[in-house]
N, C-alpha and C. Protein backbone atom coordinates (compact mmCIF):
# COMPACT_ATOMS: atom_id res chain seq x y z
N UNK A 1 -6.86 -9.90 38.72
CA UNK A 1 -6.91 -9.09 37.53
C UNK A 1 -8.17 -9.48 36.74
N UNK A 2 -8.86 -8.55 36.17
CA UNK A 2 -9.99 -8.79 35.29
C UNK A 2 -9.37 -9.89 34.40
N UNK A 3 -10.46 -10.42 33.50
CA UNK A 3 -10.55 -11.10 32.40
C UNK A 3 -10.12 -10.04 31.24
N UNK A 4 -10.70 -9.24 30.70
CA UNK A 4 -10.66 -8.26 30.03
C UNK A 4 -9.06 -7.84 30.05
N UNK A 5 -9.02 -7.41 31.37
CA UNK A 5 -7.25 -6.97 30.97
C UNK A 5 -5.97 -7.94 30.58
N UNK A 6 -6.69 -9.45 31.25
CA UNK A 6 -5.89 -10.25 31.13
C UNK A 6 -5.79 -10.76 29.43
N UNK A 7 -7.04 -10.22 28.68
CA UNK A 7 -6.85 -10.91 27.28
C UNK A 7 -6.18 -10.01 26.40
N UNK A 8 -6.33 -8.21 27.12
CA UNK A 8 -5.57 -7.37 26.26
C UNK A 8 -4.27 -6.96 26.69
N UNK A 9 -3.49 -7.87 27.86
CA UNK A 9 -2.15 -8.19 27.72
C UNK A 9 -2.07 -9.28 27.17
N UNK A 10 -2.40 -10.42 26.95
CA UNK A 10 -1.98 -11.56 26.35
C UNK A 10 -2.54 -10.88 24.68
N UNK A 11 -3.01 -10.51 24.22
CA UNK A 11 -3.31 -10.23 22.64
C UNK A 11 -2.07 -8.91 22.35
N UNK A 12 -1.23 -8.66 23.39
CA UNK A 12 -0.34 -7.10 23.08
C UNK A 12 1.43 -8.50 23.13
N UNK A 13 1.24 -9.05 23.46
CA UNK A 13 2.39 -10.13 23.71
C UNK A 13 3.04 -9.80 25.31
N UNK A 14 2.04 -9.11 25.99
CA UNK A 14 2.27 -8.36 27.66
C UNK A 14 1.92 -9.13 28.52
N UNK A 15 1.55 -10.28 28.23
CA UNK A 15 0.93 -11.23 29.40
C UNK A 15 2.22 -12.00 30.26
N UNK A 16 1.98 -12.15 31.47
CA UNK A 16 2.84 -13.20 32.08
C UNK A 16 2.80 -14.74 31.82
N UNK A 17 2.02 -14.78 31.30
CA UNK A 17 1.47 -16.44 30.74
C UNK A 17 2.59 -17.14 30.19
N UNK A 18 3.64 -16.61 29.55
CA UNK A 18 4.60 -17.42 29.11
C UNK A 18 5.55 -18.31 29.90
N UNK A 19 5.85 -16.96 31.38
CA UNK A 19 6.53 -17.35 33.17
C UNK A 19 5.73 -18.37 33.29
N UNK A 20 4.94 -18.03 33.76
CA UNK A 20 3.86 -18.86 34.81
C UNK A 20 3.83 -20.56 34.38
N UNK A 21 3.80 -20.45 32.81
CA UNK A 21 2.96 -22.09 32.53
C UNK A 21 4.46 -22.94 32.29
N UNK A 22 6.16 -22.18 32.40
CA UNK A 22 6.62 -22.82 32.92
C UNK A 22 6.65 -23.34 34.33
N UNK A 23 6.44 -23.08 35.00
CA UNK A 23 6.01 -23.02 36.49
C UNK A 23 5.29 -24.18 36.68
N UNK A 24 3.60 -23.69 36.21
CA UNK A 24 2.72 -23.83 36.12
C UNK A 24 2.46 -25.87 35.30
N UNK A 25 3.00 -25.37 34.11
CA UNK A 25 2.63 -26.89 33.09
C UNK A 25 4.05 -27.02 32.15
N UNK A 26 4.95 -27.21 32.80
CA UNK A 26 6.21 -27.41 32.14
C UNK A 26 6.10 -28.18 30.95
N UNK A 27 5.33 -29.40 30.79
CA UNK A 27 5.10 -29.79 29.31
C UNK A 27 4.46 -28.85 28.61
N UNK A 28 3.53 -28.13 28.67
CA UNK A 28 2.96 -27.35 27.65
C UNK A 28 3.77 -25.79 27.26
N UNK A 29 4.51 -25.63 28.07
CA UNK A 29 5.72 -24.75 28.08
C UNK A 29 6.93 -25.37 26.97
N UNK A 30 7.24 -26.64 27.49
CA UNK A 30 7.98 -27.26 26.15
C UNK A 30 7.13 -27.23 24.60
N UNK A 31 6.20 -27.56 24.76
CA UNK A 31 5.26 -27.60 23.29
C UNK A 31 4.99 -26.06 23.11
N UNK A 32 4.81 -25.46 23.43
CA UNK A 32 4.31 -23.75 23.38
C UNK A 32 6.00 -23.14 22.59
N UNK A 33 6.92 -23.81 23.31
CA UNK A 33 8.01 -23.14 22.48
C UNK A 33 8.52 -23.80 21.39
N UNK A 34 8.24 -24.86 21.22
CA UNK A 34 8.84 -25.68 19.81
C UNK A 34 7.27 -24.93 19.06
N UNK A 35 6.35 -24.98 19.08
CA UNK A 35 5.36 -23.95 17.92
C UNK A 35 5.66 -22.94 18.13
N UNK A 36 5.96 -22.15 19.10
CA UNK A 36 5.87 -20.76 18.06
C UNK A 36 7.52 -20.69 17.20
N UNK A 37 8.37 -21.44 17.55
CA UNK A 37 9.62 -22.09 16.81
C UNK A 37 8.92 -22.00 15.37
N UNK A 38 8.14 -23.13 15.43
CA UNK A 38 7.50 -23.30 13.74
C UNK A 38 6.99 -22.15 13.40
N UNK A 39 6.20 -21.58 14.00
CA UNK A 39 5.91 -20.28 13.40
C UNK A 39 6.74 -19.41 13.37
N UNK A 40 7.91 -19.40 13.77
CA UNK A 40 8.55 -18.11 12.71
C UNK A 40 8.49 -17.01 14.05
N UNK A 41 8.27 -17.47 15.64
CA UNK A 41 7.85 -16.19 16.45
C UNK A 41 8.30 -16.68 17.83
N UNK A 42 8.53 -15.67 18.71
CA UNK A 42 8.43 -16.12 20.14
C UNK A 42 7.23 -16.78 20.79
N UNK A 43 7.02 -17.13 22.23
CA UNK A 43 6.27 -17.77 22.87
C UNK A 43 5.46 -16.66 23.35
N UNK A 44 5.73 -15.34 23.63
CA UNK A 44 4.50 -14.18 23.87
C UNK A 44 3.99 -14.03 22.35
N UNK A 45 4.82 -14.01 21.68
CA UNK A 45 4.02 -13.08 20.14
C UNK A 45 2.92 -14.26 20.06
N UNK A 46 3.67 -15.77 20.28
CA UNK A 46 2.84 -16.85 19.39
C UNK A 46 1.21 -17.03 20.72
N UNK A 47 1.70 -16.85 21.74
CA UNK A 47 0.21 -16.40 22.83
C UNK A 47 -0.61 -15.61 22.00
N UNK A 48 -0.26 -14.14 22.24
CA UNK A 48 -0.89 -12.97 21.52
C UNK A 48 -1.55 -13.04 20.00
N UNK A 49 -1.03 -14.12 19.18
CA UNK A 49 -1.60 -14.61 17.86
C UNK A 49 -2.91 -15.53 18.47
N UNK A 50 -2.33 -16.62 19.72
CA UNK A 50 -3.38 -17.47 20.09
C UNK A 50 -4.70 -16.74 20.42
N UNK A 51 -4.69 -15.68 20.95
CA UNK A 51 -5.09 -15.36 21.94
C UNK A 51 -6.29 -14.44 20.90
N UNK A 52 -5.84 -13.57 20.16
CA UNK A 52 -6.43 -12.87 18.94
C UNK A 52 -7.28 -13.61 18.15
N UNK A 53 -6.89 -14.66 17.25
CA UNK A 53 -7.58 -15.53 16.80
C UNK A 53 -8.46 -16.36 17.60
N UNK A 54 -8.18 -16.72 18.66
CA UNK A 54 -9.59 -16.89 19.75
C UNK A 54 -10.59 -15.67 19.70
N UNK A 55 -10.08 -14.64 20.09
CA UNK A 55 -11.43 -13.65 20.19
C UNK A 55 -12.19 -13.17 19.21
N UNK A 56 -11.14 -13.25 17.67
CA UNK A 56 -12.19 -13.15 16.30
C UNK A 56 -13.01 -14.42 16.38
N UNK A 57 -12.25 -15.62 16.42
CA UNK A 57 -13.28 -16.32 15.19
C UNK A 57 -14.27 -17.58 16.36
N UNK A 58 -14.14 -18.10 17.66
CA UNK A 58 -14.39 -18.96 18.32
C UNK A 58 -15.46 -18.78 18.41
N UNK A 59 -16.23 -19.78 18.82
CA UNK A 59 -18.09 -19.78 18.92
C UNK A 59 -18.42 -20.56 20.41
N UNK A 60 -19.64 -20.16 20.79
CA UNK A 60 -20.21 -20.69 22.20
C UNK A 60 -19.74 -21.25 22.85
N UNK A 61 -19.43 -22.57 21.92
CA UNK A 61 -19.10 -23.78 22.20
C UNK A 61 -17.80 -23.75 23.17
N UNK A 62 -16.68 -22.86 22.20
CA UNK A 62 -15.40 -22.78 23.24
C UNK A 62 -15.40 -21.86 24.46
N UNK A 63 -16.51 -20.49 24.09
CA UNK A 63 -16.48 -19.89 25.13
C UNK A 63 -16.73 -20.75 26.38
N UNK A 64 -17.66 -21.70 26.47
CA UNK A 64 -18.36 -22.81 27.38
C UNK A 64 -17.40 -23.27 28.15
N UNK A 65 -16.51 -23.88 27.32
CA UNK A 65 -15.53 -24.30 27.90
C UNK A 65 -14.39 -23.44 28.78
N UNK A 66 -14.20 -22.15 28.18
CA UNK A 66 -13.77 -21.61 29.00
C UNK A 66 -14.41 -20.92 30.17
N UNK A 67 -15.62 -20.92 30.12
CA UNK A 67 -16.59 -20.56 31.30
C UNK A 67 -15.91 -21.55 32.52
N UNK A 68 -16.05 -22.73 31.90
CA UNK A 68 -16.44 -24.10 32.93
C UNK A 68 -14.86 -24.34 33.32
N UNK A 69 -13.92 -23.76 32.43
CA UNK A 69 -12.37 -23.91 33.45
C UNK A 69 -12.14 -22.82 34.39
N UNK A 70 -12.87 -21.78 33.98
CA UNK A 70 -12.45 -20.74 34.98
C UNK A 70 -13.30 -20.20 36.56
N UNK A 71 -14.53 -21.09 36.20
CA UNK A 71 -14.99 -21.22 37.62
C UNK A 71 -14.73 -22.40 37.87
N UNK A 72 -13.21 -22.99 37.88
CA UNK A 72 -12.90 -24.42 38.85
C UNK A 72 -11.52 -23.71 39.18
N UNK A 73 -11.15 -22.59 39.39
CA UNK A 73 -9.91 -22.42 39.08
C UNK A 73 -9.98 -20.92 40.22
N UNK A 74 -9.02 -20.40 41.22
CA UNK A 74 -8.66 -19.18 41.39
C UNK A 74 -7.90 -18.49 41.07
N UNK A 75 -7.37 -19.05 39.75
CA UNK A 75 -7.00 -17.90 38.82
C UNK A 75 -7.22 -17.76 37.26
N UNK A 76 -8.54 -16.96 37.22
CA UNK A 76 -9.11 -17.19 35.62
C UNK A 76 -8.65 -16.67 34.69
N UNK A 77 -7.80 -15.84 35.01
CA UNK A 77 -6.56 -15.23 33.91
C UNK A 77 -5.92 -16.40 33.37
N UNK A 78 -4.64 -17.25 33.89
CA UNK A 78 -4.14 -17.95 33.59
C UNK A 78 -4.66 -19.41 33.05
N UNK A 79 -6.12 -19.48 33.54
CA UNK A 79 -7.31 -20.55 33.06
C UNK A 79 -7.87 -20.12 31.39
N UNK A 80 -7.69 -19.00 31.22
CA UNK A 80 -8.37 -18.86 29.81
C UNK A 80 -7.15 -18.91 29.42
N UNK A 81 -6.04 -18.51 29.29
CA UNK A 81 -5.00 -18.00 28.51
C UNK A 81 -4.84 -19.98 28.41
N UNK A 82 -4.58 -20.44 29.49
CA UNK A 82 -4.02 -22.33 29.71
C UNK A 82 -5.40 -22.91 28.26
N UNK A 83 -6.17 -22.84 28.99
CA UNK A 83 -7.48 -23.40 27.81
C UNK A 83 -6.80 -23.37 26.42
N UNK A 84 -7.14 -21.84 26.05
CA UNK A 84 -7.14 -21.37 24.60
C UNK A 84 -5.81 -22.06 23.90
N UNK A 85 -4.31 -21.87 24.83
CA UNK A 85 -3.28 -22.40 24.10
C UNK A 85 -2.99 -24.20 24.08
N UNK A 86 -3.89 -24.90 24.99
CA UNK A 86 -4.06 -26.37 24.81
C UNK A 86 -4.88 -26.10 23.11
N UNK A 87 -6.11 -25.73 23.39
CA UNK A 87 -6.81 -26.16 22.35
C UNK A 87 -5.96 -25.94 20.85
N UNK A 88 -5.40 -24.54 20.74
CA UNK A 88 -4.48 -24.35 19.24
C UNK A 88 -3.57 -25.49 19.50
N UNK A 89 -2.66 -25.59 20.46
CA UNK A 89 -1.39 -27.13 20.31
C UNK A 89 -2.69 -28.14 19.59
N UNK A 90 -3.11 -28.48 20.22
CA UNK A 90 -4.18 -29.77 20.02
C UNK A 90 -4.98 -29.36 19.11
N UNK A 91 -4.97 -28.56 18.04
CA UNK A 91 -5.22 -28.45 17.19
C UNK A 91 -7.15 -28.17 16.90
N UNK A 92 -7.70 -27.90 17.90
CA UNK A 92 -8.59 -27.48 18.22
C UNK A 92 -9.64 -26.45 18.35
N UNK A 93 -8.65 -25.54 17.26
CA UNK A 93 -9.34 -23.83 17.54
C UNK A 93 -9.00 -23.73 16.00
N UNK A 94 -9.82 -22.16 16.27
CA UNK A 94 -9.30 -21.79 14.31
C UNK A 94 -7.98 -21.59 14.09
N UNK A 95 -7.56 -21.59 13.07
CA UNK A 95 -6.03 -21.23 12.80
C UNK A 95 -6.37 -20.56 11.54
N UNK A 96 -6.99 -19.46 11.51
CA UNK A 96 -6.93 -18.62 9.90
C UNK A 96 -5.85 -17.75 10.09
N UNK A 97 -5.28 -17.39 9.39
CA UNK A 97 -4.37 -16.33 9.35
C UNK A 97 -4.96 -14.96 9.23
């Protein structure tokens, strides 16, 4: 799947990303659902917030990083979506409302 489609299902709360990274990263699946807990939202809505606020406000710097995870990876869908929601847990990205 493109990149592109993969960010405008994950920004609609349509992404599979929520399945998968239990699968996938069962700890960050536990942390992904106790925050969007705090926020007041599910684990797609609280993606789709992640995921939005990445594409307004992030600069070079993170794009870089997501460059450099998704050519180590054969699947760069689930490599940007994995990136972007480490960095908000870890407190690492913008959080404007």
């Amino acid at each position: 799947m493109l990149l592109g489609k993969v960010i405008k299902l994950a920004m609609t709360a349509q992404s599979d990303f929520p399945v998968d990274v239990t699968v996938r990263e069962p700890e960050l699946a536990v942390r992904l659902e106790a925050e969007a807990q705090r926020a007041g939202t599910d684990v797609p809505g609280f993606v789709a917030d992640t995921v939005s606020r990445f594409m307004a406000h992030e600069d070079g710097e993170s794009w870089t990083t997501i460059v450099g995870n998704i050519q180590r990876t054969d699947d760069p869908g689930y490599a940007f979506v994995s990136t972007i929601m480490h960095a908000r847990l870890d407190h690492k990205c913008e959080q404007h409302a």
